[in-house]
Each structure stands twice: as C-alpha cells, then as structure tokens.
Protein backbone atom coordinates (compact mmCIF):
# COMPACT_ATOMS: atom_id res chain seq x y z
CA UNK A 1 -33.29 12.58 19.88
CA UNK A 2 -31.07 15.12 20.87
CA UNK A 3 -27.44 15.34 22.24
CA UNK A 4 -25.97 13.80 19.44
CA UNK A 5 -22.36 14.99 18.57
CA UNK A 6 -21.01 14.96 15.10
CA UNK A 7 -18.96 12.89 13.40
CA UNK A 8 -17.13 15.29 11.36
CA UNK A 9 -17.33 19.30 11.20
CA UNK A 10 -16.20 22.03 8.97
CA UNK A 11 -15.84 25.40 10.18
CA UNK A 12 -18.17 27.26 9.46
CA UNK A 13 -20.17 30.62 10.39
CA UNK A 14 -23.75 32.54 9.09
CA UNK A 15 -21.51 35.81 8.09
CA UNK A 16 -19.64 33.15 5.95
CA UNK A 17 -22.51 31.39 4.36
CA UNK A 18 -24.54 35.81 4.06
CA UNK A 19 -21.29 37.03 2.43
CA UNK A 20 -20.64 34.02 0.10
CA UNK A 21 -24.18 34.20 -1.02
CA UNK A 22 -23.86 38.17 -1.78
CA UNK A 23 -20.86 37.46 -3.96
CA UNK A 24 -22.23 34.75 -6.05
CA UNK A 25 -25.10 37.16 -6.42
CA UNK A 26 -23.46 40.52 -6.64
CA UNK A 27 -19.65 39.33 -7.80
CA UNK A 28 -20.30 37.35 -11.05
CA UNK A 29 -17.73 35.30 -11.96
CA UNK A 30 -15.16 37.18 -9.53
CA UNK A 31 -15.03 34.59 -6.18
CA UNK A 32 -14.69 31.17 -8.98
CA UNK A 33 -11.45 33.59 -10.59
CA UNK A 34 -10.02 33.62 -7.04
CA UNK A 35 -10.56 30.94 -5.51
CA UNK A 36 -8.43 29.07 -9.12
CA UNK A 37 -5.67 31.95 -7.97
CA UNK A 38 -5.58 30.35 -4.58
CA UNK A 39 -5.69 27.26 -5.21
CA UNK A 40 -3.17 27.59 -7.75
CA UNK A 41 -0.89 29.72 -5.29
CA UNK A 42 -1.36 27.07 -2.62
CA UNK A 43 -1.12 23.88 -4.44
CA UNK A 44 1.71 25.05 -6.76
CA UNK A 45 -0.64 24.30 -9.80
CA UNK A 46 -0.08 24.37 -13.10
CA UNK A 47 -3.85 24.77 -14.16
CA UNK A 48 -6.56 24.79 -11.83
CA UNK A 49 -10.72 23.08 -13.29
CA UNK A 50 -13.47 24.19 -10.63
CA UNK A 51 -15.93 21.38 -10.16
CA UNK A 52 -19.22 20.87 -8.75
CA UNK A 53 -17.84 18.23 -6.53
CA UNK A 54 -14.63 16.29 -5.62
CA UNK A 55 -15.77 13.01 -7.04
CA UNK A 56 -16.43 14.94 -10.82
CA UNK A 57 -12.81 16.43 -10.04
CA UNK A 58 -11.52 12.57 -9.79
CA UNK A 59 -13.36 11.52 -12.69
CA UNK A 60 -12.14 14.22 -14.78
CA UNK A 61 -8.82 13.27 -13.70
CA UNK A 62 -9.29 9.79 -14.34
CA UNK A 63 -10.60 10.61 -17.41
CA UNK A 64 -8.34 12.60 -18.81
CA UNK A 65 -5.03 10.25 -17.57
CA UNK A 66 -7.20 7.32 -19.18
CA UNK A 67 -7.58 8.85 -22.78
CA UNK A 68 -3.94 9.37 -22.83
CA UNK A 69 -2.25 6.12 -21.64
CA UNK A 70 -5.07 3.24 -21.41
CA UNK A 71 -2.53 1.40 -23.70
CA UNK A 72 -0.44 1.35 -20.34
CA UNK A 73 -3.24 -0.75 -18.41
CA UNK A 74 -5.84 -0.13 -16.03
CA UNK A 75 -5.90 2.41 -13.61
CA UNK A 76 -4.49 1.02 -9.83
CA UNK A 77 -7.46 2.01 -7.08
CA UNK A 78 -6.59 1.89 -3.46
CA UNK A 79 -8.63 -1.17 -1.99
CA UNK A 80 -10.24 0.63 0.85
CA UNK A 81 -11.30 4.23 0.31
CA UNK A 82 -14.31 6.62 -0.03
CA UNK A 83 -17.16 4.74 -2.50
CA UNK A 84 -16.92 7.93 -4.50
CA UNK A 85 -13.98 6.62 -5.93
CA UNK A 86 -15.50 3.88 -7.38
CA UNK A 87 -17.84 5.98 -8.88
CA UNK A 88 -15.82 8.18 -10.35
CA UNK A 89 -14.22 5.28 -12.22
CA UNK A 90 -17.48 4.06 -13.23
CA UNK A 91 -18.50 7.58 -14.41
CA UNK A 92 -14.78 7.97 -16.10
CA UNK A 93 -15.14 4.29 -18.44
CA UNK A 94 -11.75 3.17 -17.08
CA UNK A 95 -10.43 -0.46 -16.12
CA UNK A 96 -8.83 -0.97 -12.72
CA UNK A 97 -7.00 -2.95 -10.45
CA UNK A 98 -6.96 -2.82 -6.34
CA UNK A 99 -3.76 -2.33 -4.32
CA UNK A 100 -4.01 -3.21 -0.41
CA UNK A 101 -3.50 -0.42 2.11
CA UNK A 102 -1.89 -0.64 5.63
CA UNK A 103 -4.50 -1.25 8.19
CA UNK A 104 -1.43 0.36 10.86
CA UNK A 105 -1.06 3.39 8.93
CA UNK A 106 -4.07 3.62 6.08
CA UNK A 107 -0.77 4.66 3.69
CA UNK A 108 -0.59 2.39 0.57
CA UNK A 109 1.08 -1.31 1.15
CA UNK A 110 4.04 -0.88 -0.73
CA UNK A 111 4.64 -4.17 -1.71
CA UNK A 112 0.89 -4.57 -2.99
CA UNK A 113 1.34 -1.46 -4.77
CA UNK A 114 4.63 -2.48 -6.53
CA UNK A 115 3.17 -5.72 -7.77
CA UNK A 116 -0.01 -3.95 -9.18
CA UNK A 117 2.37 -2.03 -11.11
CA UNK A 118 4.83 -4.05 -12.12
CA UNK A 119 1.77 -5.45 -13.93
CA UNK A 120 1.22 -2.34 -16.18
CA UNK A 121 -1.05 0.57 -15.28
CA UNK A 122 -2.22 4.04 -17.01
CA UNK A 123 -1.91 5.46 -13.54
CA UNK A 124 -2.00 5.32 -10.06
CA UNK A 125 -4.78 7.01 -7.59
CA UNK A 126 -3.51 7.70 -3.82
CA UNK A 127 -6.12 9.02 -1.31
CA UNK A 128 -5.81 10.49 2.37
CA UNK A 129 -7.92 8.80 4.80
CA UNK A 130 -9.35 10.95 7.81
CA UNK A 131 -6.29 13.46 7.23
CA UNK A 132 -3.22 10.88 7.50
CA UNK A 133 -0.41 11.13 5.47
CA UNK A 134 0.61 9.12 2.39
CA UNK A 135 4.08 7.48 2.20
CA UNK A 136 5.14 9.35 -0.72
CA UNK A 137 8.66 8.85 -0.94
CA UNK A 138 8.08 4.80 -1.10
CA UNK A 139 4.65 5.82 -3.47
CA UNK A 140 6.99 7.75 -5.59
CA UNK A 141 10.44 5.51 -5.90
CA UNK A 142 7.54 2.60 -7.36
CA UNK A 143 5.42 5.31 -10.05
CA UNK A 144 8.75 7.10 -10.76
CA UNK A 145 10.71 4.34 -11.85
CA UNK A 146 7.82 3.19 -13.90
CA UNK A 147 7.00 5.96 -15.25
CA UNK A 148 3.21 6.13 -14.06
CA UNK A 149 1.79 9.19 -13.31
CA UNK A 150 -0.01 9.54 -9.87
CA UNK A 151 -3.38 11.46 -9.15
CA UNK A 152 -3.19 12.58 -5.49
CA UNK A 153 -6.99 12.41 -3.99
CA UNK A 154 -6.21 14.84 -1.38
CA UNK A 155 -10.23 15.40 -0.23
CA UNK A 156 -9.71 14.08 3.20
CA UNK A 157 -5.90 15.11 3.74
CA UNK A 158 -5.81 18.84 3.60
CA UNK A 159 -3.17 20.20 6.29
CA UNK A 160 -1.29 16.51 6.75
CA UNK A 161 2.66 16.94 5.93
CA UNK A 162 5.18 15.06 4.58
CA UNK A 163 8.54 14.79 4.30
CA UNK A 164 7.91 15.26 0.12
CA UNK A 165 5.74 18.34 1.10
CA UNK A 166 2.18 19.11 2.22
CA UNK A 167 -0.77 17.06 1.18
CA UNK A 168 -2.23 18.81 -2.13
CA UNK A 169 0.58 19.69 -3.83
CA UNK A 170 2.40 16.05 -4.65
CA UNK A 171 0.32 14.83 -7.17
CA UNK A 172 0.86 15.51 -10.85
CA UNK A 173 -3.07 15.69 -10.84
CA UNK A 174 -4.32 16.53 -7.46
CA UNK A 175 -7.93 16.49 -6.42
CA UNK A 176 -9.61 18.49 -3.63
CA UNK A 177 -13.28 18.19 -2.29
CA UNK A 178 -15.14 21.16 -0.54
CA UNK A 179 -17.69 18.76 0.77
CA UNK A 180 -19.25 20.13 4.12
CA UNK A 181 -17.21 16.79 5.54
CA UNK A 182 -14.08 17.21 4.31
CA UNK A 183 -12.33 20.36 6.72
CA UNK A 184 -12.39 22.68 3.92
CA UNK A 185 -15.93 23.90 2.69
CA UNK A 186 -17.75 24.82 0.10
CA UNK A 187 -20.91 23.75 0.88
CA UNK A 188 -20.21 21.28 -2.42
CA UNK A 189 -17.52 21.40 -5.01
CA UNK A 190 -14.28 20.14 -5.60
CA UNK A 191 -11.17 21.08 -7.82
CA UNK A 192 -8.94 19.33 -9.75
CA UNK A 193 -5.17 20.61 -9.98
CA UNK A 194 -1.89 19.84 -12.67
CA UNK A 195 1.45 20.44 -12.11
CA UNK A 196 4.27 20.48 -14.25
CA UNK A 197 6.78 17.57 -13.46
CA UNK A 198 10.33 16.86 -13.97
CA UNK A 199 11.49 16.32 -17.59
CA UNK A 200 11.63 12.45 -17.32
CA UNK A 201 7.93 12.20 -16.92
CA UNK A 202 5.98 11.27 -19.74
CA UNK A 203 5.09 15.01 -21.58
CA UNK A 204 1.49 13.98 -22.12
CA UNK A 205 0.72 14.05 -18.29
CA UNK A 206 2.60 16.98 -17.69
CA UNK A 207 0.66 19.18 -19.58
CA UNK A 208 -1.81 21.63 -18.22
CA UNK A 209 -5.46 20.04 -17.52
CA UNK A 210 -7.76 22.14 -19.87
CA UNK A 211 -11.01 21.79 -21.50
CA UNK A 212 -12.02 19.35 -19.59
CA UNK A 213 -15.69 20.65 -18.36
CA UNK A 214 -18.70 19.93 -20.96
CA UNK A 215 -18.14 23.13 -23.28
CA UNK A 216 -20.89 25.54 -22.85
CA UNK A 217 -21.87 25.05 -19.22
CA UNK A 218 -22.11 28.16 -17.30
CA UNK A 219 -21.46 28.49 -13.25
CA UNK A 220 -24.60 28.98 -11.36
CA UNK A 221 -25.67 30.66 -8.38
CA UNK A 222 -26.24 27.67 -6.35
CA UNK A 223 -28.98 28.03 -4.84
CA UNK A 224 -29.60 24.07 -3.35
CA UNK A 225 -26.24 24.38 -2.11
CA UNK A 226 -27.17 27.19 -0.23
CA UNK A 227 -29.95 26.44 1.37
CA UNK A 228 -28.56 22.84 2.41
CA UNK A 229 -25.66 24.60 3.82
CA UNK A 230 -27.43 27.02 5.90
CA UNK A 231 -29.48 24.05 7.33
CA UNK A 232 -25.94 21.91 7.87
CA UNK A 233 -25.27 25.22 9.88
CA UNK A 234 -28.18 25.55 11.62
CA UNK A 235 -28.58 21.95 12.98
CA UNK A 236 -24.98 21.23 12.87
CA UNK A 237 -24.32 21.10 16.99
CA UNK A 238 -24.70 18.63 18.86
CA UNK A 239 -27.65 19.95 20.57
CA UNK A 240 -29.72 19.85 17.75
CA UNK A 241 -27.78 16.91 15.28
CA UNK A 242 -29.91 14.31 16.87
CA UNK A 243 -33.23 15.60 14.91
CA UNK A 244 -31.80 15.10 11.74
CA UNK A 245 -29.55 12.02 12.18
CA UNK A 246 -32.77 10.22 13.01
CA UNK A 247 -34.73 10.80 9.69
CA UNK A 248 -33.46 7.92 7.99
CA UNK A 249 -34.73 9.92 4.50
CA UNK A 250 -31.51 11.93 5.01
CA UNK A 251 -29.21 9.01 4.98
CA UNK A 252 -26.77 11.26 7.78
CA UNK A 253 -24.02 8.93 8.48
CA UNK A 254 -24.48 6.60 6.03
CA UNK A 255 -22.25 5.12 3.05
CA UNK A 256 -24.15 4.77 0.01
CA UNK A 257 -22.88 4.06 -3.54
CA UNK A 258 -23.71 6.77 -5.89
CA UNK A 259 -24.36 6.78 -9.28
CA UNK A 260 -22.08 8.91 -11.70
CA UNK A 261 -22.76 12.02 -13.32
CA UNK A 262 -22.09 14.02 -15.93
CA UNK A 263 -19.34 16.56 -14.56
CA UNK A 264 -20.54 20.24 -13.86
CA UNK A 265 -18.64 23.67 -13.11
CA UNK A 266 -18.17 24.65 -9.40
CA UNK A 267 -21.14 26.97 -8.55
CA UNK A 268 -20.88 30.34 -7.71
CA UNK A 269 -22.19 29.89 -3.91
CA UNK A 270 -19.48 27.42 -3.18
CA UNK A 271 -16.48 28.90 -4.75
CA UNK A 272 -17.14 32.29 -2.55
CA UNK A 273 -18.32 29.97 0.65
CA UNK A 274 -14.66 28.10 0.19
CA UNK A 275 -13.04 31.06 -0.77
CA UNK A 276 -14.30 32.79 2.94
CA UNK A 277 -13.93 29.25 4.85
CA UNK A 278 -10.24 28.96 3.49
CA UNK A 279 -8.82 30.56 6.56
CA UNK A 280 -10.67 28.99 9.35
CA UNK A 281 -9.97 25.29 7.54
CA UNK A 282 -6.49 25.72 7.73
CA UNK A 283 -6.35 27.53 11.45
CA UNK A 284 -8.65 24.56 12.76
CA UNK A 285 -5.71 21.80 11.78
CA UNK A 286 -3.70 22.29 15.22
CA UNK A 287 -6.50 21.92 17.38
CA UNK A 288 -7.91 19.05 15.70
CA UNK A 289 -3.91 17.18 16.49
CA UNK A 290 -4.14 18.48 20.12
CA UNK A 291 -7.83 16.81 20.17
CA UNK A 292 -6.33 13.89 19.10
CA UNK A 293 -3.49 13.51 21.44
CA UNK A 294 -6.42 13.80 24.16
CA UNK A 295 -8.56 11.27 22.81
CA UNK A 296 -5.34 8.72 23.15
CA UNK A 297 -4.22 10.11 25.92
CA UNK A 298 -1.24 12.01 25.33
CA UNK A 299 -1.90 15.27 27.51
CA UNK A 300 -5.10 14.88 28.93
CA UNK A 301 -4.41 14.46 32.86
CA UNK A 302 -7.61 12.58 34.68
CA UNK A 303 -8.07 9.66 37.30
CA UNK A 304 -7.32 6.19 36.11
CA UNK A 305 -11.20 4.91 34.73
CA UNK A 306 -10.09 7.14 31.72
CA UNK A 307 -7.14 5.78 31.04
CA UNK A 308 -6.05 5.63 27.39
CA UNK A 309 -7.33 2.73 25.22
CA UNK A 310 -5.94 -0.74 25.46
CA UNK A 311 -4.26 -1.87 22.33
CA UNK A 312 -6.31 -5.40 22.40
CA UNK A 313 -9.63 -3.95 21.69
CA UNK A 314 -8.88 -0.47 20.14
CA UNK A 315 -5.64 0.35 18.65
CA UNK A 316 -5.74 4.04 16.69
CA UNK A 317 -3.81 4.08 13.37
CA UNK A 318 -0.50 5.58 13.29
CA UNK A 319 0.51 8.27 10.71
CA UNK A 320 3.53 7.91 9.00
CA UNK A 321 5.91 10.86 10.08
CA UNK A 322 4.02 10.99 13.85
CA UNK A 323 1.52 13.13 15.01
CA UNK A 324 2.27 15.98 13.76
CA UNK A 325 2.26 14.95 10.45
CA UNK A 326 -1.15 14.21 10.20
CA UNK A 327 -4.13 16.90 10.29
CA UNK A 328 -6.59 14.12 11.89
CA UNK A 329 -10.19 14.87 9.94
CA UNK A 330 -11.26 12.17 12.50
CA UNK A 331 -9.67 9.63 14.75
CA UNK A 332 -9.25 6.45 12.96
CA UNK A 333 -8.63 3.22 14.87
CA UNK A 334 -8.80 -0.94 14.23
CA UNK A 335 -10.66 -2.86 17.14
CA UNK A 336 -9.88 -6.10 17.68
CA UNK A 337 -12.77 -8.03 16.11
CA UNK A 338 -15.77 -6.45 13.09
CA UNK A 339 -18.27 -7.47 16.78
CA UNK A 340 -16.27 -5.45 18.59
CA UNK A 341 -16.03 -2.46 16.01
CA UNK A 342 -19.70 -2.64 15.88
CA UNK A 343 -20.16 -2.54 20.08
CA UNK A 344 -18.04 0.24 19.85
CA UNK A 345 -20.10 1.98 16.99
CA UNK A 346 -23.31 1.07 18.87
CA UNK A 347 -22.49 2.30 22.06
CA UNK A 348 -20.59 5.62 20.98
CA UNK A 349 -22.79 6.83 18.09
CA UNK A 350 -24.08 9.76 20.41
CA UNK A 351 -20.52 10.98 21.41
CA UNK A 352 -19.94 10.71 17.08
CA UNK A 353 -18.22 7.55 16.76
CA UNK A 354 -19.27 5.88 13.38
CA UNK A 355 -17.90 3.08 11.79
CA UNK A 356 -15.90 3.34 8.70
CA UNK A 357 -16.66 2.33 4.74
CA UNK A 358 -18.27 -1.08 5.39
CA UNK A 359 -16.91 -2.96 2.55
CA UNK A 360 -13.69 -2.93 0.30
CA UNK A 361 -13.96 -0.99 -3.02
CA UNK A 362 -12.85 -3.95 -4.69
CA UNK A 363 -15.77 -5.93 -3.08
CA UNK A 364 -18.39 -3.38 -4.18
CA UNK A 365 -20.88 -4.84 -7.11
CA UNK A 366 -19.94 -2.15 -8.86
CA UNK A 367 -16.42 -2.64 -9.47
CA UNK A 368 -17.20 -5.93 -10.92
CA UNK A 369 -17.28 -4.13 -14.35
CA UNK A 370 -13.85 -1.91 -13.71
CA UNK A 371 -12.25 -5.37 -13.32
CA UNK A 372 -10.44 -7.50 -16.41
CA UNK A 373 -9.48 -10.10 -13.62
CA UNK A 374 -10.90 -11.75 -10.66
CA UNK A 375 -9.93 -9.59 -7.50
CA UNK A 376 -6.92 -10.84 -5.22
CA UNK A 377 -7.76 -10.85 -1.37
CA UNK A 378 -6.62 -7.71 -0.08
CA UNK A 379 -6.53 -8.41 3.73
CA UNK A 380 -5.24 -4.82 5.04
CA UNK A 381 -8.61 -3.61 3.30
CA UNK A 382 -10.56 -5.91 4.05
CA UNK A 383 -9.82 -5.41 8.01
CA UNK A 384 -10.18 -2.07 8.08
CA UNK A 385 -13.53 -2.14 6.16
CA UNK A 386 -14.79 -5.46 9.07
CA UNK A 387 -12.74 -2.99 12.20
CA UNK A 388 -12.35 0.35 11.18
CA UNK A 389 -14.17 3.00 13.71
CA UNK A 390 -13.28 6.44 13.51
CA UNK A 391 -13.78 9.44 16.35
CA UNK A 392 -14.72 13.18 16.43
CA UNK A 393 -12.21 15.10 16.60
CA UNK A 394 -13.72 18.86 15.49
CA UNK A 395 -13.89 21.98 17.73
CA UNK A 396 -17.29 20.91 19.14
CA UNK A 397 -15.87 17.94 20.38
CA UNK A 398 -15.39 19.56 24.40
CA UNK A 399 -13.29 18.38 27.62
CA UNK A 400 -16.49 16.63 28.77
CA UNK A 401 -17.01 14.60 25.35
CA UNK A 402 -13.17 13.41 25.28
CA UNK A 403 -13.61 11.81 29.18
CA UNK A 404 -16.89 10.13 27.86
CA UNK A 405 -14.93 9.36 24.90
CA UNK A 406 -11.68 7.48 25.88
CA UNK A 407 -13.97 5.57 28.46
CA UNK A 408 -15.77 4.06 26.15
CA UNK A 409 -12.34 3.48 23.82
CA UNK A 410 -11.40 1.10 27.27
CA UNK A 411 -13.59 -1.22 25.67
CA UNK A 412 -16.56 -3.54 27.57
C-alpha cells in the first residue's frame, strides 16, 4: 500500500540525523551540555534533567512532587490525554484523581478542575493536546490560591502562546518530549525543567530538580535510536508510509498502553539530533497555523464541493486565544457521533486522518490502582475519546491533500 500520508511529522533531514550521529560519536558529552544550556535559555529553567524519553521526564516529575507533598493528596490527571501519562503515574507509585477537559477547546474544565482541588491534591498535571493552548490564567488563579504546584506536560504544545507566556516555560516543573511525533525531535528523549517561583509558593517545589536520574548511569551513544530514526526518515513520505503502516508488527498509528520503566539519561544521538532539529521545529510552527486555516477554510479559495466543514458532523476545536495562539501539531476536531468519527477515520486514513486516544485515562484498567475512589463521569473526556479525529497538518501535507481533505471533512 502506498500513498499513504502521515499523520504527524517532525522536521527532519539525513545531514541532521549524519551530523548528530558524528557528535555523539566524536563530541562526548558536549551536544547533552548544550542542549541543558538551551533548554534552560529557552524555557527560563532553573535546572534542566535530560531523559531518555518524555514519559520518564513526567514520571520523574511526578515522582519527585509526590515524595514531597503526598500528605497533600493525590496527584490531579487530566481525564483525556496521551496513555503515557498514565504510565508515568504507574511507574512514579502516586495516587490520582481525573479532572474533565473541554471537548470545545481540549484546555482543562475549570470548574472540574477546581472541585478536584478543592478536594486536596500534591499537585496538578496540565498537558497540550495537538499544540493548543492551556487556559493558564484560570489554571493558575485555582493552583495559586491553593497552593498546588503545577507540572506543565508541554510534549505536544511546543510553539502555542499564551497570554501567561509561551508553552514550556509556565510550569514550575515543565516536561518536554523529543519523540519523532511531537514537532521537536530527538529521535527519543525528553527533558524535564524547574523554575524558581514566586516567594508564596511552597519552598520545597521551588527548588532546583537534581539527582533525580538512577546514580551511576552513563549517556550512551544510541545506537537503536539511530537506526529507527534514519528508517522514520527514510520511509517517512507519503509515498512510501503505506509499506510500513501496514505491518501491523509495528503498531504505526496505534495507542497502546505501555508499561513503565525504570528512568534512563537522554542518549547521546538524541540530544545532538534535537540539538540540530531545534531550529527547523520552531521555523515549521507558522506554516503548520497557515495549514490549518486551509484545512477549515480560512484562506484557501476553491469552487463550492470544498467548502469548509459543516459544524453538524465535524466541528474543529477552538484554541483559547484564536489561531494564532495555537502551534496546531495536528488538526483536532469533535464529529457529531463516535460512528461518525469512525466513517471519518475510515475513509480519510490515507490522506492521515486518525482517530484520537480511544478511551479516557480514567477508564484505562490501569488507573484502577492510581484511584482511592470510584471515578466520576467525566463527559468532556469521555466525548472526545468516542469523537475526537485529528488531521495532518505537517509540511508534506500539499495543496492537493488539503482539497481531498476538507471534502471529505463535508461529511457523507
């Protein structure tokens, strides 16, 4: 099967993936040293902890926050997210509790957030979904005036703004991914970020994250990561993604719960590959929001059969702030019914369409053991995990594609 666009795509190039692997072999420990200087510049960081993924960034995070305050509660989860969450919680030992998210928006529900709360946490976890922006001044006003510190999952959010500031730097722990899906890669790893807060937060979260790795463990080169990146590059188009998005072995497309493990150093492959991607990532933001006002239909001029989507069968989300405020990792949109979701999935899974996660976090066997409680319904997660389809919106993603596209966004 070929033809097959992708879902998601980080830029990426073979001179980047040839000169990262020369400095993890030639450069030692020099590209994991700079790529903590950037991210520390960037993020306005406090202390910056290289890990071999974004979910062992969250779980260190979670870890950490939890050995300090469990006395405070369990840890509030957003109800619809990335599995890996989940995992990391598993992997981390904590207790939690769900808060809903806004199917409109995918921003925390405010008032279901509150309420959690009010109830008594150890902290609170807020995640970007597909590059949208958080509502952090109403996020902040409810952890503020409790006094609960907030870890920022910024994987999928890198380049979405806010009025508070730009995703990545508004957590007082902040985690980043440099997953080949995430905008920003590595090829694997993930970071996880403090910052110094203002003197009425509680001192034991505002000091610097350190020692937080297994002592003793050493960066490697990175070989696996390596060679699966160079394949992700060299099958990565759309002319060629069909071969291996039909071995069902490699699970491409697919959300799987993973197990946890035990959290490992960034390698040295990755931290050079994100180091030479950093650029590119942050330059391919703008096109990706001028991709999405063509896929509604904001400035793409064509006859009437591709006419935007109708609102009663696919309505995209909306990002608090407009649409400049988000950085749009994919298109995200609620259609009307989970039958008509799936039609849509079905019919546009060789222009890239996928469906979302398929099932609420706090649904997921696994998070029977993070919960003291029976789980409340959470309806604004539970829609988006029965209508949630997202849409390509990447710099292979041409003129042709968004015609083909937004026809098949008119629905049946």
């Amino acid at each position: 099967m070929i033809g097959r666009q992708l879902p998601v795509y980080s830029p990426l190039s073979l001179g980047a993936i040839v000169g990262a692997g020369g400095d993890a072999l030639l450069g030692g420990d020099r590209a994991i040293r700079a790529l903590e200087d950037h991210a520390r510049a960037r993020f306005a960081a406090t202390s910056v902890v290289l890990t071999a993924s974004g979910t062992h960034a969250l779980q260190l995070a979670l870890a950490v926050v939890w050995s300090r305050r469990k006395a405070e509660g369990p840890v509030a989860l957003p109800g619809y997210s990335c599995f890996d969450v989940v995992t990391a919680a598993v992997g981390a030992g904590v207790s939690a509790r769900f808060y809903d998210l806004d199917p409109r928006t995918l921003s925390p529900d405010l008032e279901s957030l509150r309420e959690v709360v009010a109830g008594g946490v150890a902290a609170v976890v807020v995640g970007n979904l597909y590059g949208y922006p958080i509502d952090w001044g109403g996020v902040r006003e409810i952890c503020d005036r409790a006094e609960v510190p907030v870890i920022e999952d910024a994987a999928q959010g890198l380049g979405s703004r806010t009025p508070l500031g730009a995703t990545g730097t508004l957590g007082d722990l902040t985690v980043l991914s440099f997953g080949r899906g995430k905008g920003w890669t590595g090829g694997g790893g993930g970071a996880l970020l403090s910052r110094t807060r203002p003197a009425h937060e509680p001192a034991e979260t505002a000091r610097p994250v350190r020692d937080v790795l297994p002592p003793g463990v050493r960066s490697g080169f990175g070989i696996r990561s390596a060679l699966v990146t160079l394949a992700a590059w060299g099958l990565g188009r759309p002319s060629l993604y069909g071969v291996p998005a039909s071995l069902p072995g490699l699970g491409l497309g697919e959300t799987r719960y993973h197990e946890p493990t035990t959290p490992a150093p960034i390698s040295r492959f990755s931290a050079a590959l994100a180091g030479r991607t950093a650029a590119a990532a942050r330059e391919s933001v703008d096109a990706r929001r001028r991709l999405a006002g063509a896929l509604i239909g904001s400035d793409v001029r064509s006859d009437d059969s591709h006419a935007a989507a109708p609102v009663d069968f696919f309505r995209p989300c909306e990002p608090i702030g407009g649409m400049d405020s988000a950085s749009y990792l994919r298109l995200p949109g609620v259609a009307s019914s989970g039958e008509a979701a799936d039609r849509l999935a079905d019919r546009g899974v060789r222009h890239g369409l996928t469906r979302g996660y398929p099932t609420a976090l706090h649904q997921l066997p696994e998070s029977g053991a993070l919960q003291t409680e029976s789980p409340t319904p959470l309806p604004g997660a539970e829609r988006l995990a029965s209508c949630l389809v997202t849409v390509p919106t990447h710099g292979q993603v041409g003129r042709r594609h968004v015609l083909r596209i937004r026809a098949l966004l008119r629905g049946p």
